[in-house]
C-alpha atoms as a PDB file:
ATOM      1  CA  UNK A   1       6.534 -28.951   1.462  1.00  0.00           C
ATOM      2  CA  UNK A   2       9.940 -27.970   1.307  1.00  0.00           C
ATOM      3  CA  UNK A   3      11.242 -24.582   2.974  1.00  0.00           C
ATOM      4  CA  UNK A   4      13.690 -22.135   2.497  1.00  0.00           C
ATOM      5  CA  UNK A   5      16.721 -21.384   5.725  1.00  0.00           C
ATOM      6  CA  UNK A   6      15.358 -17.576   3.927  1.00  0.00           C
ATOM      7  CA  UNK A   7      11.940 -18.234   5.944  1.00  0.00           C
ATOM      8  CA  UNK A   8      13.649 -18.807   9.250  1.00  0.00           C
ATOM      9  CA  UNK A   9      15.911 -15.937   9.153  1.00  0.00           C
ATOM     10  CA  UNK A  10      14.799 -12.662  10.987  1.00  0.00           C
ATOM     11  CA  UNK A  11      14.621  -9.830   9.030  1.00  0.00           C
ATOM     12  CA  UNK A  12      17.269  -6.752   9.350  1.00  0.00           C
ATOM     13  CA  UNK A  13      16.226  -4.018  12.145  1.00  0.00           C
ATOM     14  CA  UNK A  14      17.559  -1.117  12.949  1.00  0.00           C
ATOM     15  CA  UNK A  15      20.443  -2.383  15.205  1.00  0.00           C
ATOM     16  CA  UNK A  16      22.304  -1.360  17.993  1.00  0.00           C
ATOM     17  CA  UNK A  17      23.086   1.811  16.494  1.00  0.00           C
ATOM     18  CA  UNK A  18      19.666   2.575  15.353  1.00  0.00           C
ATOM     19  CA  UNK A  19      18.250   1.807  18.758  1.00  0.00           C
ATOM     20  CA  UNK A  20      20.909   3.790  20.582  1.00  0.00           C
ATOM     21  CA  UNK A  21      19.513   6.932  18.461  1.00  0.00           C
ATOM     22  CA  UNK A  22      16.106   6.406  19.622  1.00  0.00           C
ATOM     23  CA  UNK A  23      17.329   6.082  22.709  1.00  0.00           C
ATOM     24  CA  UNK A  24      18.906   9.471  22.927  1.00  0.00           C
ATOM     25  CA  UNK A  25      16.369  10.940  21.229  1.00  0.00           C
ATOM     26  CA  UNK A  26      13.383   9.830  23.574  1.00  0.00           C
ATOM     27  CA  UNK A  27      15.469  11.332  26.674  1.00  0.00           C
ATOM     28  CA  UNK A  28      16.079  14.244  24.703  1.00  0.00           C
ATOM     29  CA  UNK A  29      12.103  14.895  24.263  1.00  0.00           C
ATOM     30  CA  UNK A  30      11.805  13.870  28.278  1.00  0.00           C
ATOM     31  CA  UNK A  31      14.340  16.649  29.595  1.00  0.00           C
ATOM     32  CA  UNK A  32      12.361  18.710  27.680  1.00  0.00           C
ATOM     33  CA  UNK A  33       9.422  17.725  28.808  1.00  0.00           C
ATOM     34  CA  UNK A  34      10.470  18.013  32.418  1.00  0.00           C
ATOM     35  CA  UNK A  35      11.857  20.866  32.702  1.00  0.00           C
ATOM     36  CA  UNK A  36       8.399  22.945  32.192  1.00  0.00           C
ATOM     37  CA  UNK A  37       7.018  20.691  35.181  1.00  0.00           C
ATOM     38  CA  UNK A  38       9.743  21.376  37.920  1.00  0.00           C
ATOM     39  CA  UNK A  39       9.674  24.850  37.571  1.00  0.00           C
ATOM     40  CA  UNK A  40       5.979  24.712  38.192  1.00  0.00           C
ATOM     41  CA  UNK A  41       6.258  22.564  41.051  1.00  0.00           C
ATOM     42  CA  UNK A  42       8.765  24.738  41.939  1.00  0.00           C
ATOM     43  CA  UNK A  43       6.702  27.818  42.145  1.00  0.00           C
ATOM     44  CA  UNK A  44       3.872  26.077  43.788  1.00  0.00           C
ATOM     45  CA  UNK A  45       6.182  24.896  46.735  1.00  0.00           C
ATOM     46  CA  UNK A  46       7.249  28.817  47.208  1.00  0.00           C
ATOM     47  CA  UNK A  47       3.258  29.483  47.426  1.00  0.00           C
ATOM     48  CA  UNK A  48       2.869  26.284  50.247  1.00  0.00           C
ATOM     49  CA  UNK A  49       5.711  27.711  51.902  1.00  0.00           C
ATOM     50  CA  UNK A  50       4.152  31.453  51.756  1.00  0.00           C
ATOM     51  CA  UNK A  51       0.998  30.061  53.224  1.00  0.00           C
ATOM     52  CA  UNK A  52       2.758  28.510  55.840  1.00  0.00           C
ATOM     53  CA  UNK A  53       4.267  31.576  57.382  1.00  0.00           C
ATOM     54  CA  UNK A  54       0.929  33.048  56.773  1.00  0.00           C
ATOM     55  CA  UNK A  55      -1.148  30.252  58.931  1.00  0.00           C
ATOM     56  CA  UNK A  56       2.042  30.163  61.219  1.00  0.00           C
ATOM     57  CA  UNK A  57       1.452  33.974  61.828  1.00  0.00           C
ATOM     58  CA  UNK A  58      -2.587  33.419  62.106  1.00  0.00           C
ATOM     59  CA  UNK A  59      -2.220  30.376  64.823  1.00  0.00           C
ATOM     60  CA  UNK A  60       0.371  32.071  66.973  1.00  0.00           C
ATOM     61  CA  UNK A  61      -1.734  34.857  67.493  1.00  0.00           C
ATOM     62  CA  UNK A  62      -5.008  32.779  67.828  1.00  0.00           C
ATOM     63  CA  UNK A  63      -3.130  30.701  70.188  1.00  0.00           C
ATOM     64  CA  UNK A  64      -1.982  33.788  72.736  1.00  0.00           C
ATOM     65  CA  UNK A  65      -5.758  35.234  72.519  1.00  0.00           C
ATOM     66  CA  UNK A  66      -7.454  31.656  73.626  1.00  0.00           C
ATOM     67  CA  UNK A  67      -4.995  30.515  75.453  1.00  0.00           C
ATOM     68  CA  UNK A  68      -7.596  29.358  78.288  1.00  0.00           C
ATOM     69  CA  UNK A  69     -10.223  27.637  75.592  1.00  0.00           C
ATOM     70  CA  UNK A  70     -11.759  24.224  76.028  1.00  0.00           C
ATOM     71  CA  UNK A  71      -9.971  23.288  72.586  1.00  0.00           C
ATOM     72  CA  UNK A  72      -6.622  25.383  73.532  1.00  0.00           C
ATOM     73  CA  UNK A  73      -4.873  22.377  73.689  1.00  0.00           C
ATOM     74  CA  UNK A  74      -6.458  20.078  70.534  1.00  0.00           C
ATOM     75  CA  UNK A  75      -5.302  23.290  68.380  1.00  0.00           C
ATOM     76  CA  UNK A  76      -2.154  23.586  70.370  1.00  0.00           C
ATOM     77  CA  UNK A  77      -1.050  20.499  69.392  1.00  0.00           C
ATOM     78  CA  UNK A  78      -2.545  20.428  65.799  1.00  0.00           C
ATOM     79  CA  UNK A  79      -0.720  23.666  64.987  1.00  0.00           C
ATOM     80  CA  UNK A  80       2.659  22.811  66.091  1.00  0.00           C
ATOM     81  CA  UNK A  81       2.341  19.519  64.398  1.00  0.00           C
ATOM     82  CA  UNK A  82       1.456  21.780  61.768  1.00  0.00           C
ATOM     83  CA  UNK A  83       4.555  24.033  61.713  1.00  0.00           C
ATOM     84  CA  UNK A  84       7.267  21.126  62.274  1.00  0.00           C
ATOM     85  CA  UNK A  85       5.626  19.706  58.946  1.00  0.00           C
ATOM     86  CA  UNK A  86       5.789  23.314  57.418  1.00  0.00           C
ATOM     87  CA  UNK A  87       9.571  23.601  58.311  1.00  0.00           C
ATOM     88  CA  UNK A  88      10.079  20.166  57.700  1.00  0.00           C
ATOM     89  CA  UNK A  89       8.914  20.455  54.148  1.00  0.00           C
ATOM     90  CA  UNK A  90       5.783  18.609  53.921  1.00  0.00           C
ATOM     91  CA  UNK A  91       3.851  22.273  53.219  1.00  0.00           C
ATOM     92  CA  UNK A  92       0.840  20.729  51.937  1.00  0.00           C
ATOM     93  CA  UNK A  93       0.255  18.697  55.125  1.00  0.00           C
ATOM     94  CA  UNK A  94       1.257  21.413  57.286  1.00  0.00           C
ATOM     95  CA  UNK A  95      -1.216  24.025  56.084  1.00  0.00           C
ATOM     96  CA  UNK A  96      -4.012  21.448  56.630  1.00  0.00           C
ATOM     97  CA  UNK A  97      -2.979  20.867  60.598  1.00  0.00           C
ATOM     98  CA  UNK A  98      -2.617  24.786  60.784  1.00  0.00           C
ATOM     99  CA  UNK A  99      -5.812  25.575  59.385  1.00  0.00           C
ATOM    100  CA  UNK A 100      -7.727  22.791  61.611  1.00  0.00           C
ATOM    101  CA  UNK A 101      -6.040  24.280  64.623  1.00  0.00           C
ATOM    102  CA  UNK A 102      -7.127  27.965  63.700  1.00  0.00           C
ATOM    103  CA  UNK A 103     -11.021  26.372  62.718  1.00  0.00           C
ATOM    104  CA  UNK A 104     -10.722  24.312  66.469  1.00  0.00           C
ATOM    105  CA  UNK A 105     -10.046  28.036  68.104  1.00  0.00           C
ATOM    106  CA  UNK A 106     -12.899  29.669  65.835  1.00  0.00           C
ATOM    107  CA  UNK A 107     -10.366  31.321  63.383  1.00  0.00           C
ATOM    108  CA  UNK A 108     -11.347  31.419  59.726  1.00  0.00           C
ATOM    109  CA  UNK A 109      -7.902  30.048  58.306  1.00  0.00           C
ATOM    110  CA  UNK A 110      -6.210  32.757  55.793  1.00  0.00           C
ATOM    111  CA  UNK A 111      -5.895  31.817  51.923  1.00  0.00           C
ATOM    112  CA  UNK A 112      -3.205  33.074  50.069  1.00  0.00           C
END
């Protein structure tokens, strides 16, 4: 059976200009995309941070009033591991230390 060189060949696509306007077009639909996303995360960073100041508030106060407790120190250290993390930017970590210090010193930990 005989064949063609037409068999072999590969057929036309779209080429590089083709492929370049895909391109452009998919990160077009992406920065559009992400823009909705950071301004949410965003927003929910400004509510970690708000609860930090809150639980900051809550411990430093708990912390003066039970100074001599049995788990004074255990919360001591949990809640000023807490606010470095706070003011370090890891405010999802940071509320979580503050509000197991304020539950060590008996504290119901404030929501925002």
């Amino acid at each position: 059976m005989k064949t063609t060189g037409r068999l072999n060949q590969r057929k036309p696509g779209p080429g590089p200009k083709g492929f370049a306007a895909g391109a452009i077009l998919a990160f077009g639909l992406l920065v559009m995309l992400a823009a909705p996303l950071t301004a949410a995360f965003a927003e929910g960073d400004r509510e970690q941070q708000e609860h930090c100041v809150i639980l900051e508030d809550q411990f430093r106060k708990a912390i003066r009033e039970k100074a001599g407790s049995p788990q004074a120190d255990e919360a001591r250290a949990l809640g000023e591991d807490g606010i470095r993390r706070c003011r370090g930017g890891a405010n999802g970590f940071g509320t979580r230390l503050l509000s197991e210090a304020l539950v060590k010193l008996g504290e119901v930990p404030e929501s925002y």
